[in-house]
C-alpha atoms as a PDB file:
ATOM      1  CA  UNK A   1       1.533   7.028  12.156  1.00  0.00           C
ATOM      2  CA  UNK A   2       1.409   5.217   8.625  1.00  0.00           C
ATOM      3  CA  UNK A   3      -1.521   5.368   6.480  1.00  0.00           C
ATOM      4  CA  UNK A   4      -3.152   3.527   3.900  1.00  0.00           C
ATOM      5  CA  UNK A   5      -3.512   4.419   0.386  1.00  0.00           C
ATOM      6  CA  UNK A   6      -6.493   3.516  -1.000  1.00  0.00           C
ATOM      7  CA  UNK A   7      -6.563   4.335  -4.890  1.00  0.00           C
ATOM      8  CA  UNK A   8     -10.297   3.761  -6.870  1.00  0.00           C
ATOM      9  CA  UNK A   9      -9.956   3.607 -10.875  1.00  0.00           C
ATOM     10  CA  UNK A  10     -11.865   2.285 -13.579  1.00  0.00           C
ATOM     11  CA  UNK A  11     -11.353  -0.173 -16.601  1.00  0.00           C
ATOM     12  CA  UNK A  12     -13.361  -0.881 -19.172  1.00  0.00           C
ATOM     13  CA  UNK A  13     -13.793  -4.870 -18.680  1.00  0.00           C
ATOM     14  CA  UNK A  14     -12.753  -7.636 -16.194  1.00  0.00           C
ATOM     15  CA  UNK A  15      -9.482  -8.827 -18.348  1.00  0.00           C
ATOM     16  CA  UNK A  16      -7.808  -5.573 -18.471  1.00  0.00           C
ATOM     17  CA  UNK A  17      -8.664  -4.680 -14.745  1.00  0.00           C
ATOM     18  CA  UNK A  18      -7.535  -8.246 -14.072  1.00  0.00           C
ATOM     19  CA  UNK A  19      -4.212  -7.514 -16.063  1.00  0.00           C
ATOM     20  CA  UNK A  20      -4.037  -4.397 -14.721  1.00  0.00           C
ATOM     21  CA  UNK A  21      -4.254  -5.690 -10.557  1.00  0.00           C
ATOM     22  CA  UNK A  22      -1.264  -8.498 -11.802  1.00  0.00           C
ATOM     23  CA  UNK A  23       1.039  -5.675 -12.881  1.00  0.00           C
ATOM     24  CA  UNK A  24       0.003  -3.203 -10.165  1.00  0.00           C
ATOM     25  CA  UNK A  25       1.518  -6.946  -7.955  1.00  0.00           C
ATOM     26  CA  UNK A  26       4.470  -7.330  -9.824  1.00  0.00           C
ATOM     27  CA  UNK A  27       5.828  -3.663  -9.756  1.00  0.00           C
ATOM     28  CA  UNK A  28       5.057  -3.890  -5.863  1.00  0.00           C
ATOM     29  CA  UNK A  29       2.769  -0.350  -6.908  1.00  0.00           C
ATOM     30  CA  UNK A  30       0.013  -2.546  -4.714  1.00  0.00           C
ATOM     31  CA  UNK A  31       0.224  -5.296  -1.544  1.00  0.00           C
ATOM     32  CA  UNK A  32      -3.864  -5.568  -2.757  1.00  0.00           C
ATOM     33  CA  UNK A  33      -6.529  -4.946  -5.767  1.00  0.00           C
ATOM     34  CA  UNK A  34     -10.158  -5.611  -5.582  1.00  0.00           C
ATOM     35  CA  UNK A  35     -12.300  -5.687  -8.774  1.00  0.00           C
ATOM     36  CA  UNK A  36     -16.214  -4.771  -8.625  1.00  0.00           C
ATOM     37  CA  UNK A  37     -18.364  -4.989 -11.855  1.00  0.00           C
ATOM     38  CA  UNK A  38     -20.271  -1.583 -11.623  1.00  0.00           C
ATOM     39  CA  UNK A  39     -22.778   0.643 -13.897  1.00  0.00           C
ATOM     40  CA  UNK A  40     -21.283   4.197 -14.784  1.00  0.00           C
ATOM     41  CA  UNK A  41     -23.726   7.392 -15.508  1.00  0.00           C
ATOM     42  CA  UNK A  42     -21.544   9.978 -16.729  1.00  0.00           C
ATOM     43  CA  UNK A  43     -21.525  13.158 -19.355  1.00  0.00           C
ATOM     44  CA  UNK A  44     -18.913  12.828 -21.897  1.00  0.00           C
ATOM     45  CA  UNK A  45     -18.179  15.358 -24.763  1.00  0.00           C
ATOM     46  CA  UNK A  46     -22.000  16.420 -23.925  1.00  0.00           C
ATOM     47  CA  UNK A  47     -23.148  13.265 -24.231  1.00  0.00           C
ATOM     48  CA  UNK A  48     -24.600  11.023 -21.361  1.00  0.00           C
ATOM     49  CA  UNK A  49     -22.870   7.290 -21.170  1.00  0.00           C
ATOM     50  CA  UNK A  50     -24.095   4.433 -19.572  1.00  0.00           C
ATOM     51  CA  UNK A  51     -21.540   1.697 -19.229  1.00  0.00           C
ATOM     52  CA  UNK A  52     -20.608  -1.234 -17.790  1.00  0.00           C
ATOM     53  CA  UNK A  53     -17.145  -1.321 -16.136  1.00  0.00           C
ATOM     54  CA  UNK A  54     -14.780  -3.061 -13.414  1.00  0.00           C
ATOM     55  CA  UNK A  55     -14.094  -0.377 -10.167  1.00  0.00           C
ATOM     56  CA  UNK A  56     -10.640  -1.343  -9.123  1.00  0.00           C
ATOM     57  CA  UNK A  57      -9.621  -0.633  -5.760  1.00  0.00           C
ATOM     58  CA  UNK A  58      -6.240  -0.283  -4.638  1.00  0.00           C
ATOM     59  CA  UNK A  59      -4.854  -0.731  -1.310  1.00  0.00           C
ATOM     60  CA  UNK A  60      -0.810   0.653  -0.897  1.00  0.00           C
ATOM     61  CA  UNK A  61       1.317   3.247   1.124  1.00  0.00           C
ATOM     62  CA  UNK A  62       0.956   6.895   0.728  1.00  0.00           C
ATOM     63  CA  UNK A  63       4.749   7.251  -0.067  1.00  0.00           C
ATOM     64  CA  UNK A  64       4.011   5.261  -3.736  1.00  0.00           C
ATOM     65  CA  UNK A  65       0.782   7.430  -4.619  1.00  0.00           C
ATOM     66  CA  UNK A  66       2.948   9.617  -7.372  1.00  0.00           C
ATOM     67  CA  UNK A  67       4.646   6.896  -9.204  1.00  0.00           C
ATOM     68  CA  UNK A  68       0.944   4.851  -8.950  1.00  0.00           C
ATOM     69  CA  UNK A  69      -0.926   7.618 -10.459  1.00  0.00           C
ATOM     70  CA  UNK A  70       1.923   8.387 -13.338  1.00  0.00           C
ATOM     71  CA  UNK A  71       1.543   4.349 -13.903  1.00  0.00           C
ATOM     72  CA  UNK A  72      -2.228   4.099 -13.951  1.00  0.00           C
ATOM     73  CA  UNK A  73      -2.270   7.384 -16.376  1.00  0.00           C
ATOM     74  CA  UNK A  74       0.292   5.479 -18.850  1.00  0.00           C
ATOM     75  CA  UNK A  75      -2.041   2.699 -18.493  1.00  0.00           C
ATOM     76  CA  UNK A  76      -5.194   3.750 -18.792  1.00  0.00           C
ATOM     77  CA  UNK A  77      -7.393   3.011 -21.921  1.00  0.00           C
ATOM     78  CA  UNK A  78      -9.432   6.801 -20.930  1.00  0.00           C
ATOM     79  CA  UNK A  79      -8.625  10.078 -22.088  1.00  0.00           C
ATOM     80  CA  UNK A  80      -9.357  11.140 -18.854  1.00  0.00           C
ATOM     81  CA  UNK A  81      -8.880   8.125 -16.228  1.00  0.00           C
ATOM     82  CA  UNK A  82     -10.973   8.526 -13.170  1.00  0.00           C
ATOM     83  CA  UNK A  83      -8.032   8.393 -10.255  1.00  0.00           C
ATOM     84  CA  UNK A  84      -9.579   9.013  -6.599  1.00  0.00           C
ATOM     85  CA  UNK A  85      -6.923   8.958  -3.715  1.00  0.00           C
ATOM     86  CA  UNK A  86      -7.601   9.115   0.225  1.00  0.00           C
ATOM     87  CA  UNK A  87      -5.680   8.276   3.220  1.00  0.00           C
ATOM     88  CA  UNK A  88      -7.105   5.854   6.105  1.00  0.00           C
ATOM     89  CA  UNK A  89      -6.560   4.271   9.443  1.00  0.00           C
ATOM     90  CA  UNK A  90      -6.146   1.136   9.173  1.00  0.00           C
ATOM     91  CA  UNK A  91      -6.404  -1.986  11.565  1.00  0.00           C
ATOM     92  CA  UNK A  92      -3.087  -2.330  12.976  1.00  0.00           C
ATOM     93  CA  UNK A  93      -2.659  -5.678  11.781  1.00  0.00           C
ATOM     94  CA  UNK A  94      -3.818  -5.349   8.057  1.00  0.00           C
ATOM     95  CA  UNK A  95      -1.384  -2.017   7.986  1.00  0.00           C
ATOM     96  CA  UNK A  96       1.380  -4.466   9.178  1.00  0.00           C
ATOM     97  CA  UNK A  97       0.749  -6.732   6.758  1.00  0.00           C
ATOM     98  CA  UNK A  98       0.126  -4.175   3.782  1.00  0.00           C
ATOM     99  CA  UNK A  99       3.453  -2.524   4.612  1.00  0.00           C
ATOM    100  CA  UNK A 100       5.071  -5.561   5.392  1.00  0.00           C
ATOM    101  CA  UNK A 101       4.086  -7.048   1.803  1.00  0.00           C
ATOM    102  CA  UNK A 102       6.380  -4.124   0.493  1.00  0.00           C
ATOM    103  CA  UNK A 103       9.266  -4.914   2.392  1.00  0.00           C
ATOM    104  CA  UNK A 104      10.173  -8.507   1.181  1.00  0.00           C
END
């Protein structure tokens, strides 16, 4: 049965996400990306941050998750990007549609 992909990362503001989603589009990496503005609480080099930043979700098929992740790494203004993968059900339609997107 085919899975989705769904792919959460970070950027640090809404034009670089947005930039980001476009070319995730145009290298057919993605059929979707949603943006969310969001407030991060982390510890970094023993530091603790608090930032604003755009959560960028991305919806695709499991069988593009390496070449996604080596993209989003190249891509990434973070040392260390935040890149959370997990496979899902889907509703049959919307999985039709996402892996019909990739087939045109």
């Amino acid at each position: 049965m085919n899975k989705v992909l769904l792919l959460i990362t970070t950027e640090y503001n809404k034009k670089s996400a947005t930039k980001l989603a476009k070319l995730l589009l145009k290298k057919k990496l993605a059929a979707c990306v949603s943006l969310k503005d969001i407030y991060s609480i982390y510890e970094w080099e023993g530091k603790i941050e608090e930032v604003n930043e755009i959560e960028i979700t991305i919806k695709t098929k499991p069988k593009l998750k390496n070449a996604l992740i080596l993209f989003l790494r190249k891509m990434s203004p973070y040392d260390i990007p935040q890149i959370i993968c997990k496979k899902f059900d889907s509703e049959k339609k919307y999985k039709n549609w996402l892996y019909g997107y990739f087939s045109k």
